[in-house]
Protein backbone atom coordinates (compact mmCIF):
# COMPACT_ATOMS: atom_id res chain seq x y z
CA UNK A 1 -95.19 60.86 34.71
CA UNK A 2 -93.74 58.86 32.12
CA UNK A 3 -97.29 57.17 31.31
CA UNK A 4 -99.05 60.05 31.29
CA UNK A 5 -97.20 61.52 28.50
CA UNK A 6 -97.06 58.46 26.20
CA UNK A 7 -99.77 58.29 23.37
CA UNK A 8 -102.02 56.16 25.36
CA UNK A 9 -102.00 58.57 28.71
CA UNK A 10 -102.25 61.22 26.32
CA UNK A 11 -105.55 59.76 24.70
CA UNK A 12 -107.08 59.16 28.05
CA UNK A 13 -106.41 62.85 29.31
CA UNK A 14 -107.92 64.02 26.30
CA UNK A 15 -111.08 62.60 26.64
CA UNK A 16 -111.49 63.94 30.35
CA UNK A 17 -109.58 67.41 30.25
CA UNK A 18 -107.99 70.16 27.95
CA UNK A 19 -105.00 68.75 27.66
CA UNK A 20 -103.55 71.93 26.69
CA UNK A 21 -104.22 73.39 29.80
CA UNK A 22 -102.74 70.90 32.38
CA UNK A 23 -100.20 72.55 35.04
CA UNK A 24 -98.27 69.20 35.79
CA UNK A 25 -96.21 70.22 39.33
CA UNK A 26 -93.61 68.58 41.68
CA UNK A 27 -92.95 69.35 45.31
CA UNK A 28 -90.16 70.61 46.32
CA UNK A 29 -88.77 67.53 47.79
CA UNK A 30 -90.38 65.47 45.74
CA UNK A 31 -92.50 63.64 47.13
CA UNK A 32 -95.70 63.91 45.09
CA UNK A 33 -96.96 65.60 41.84
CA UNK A 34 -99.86 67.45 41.36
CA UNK A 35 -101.68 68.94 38.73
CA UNK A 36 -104.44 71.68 38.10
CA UNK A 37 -106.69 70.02 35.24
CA UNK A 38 -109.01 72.39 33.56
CA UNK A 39 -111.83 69.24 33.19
CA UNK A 40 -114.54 68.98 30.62
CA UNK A 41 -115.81 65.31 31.69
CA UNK A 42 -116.47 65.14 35.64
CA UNK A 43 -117.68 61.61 35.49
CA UNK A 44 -114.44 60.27 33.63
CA UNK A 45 -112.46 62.47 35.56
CA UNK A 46 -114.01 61.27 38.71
CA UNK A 47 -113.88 57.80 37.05
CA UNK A 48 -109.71 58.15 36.64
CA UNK A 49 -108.89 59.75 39.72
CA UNK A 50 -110.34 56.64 41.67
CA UNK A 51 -108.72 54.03 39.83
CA UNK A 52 -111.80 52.72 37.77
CA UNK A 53 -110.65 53.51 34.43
CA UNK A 54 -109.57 49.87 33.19
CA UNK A 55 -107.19 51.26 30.84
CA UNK A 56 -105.34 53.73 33.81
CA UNK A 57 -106.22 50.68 36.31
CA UNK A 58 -102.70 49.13 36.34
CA UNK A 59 -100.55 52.20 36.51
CA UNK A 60 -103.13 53.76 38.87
CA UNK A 61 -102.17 50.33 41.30
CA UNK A 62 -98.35 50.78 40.88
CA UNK A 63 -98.08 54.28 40.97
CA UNK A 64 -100.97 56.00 43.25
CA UNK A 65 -100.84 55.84 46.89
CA UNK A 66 -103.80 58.51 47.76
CA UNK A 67 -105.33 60.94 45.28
CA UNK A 68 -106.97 64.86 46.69
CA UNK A 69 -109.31 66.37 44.40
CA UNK A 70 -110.49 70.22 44.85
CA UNK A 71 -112.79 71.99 42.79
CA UNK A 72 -111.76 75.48 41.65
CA UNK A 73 -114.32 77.70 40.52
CA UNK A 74 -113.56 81.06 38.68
CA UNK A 75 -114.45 84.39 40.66
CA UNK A 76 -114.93 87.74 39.12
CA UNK A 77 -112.32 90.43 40.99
């Protein structure tokens, strides 16, 4: 978590979602985080969530252990 708020995690979440609009979560007994991303750049996204992003590449190694992605769509009610 501490990465992804730095200046460099920051940069890199800016140039695949709204920043602004991240929901960062933990579970209740901690053991893993998840976040809804409101994304405006599927292939970087898609890019960062597999551990291909060479600048995300060595935190990805020490700090990932398996990654779920859902897509959300909006629904009119």
């Amino acid at each position: 978590m501490g990465w992804m708020q730095s200046d460099e995690g920051t940069d890199v979440r800016k140039s695949i979602a709204y920043v602004e609009k991240t929901v960062p979560a933990v579970a209740p007994d901690k053991s893993c985080v998840m976040f809804k991303i409101s994304v405006d750049n599927e292939e970087g996204m898609k890019e960062f969530v597999s551990g291909n992003n060479p600048i995300t590449k060595p935190t990805y190694d020490e700090c990932i252990e398996s990654i779920q992605v859902w897509e959300l769509n909006p629904m009119e009610v």
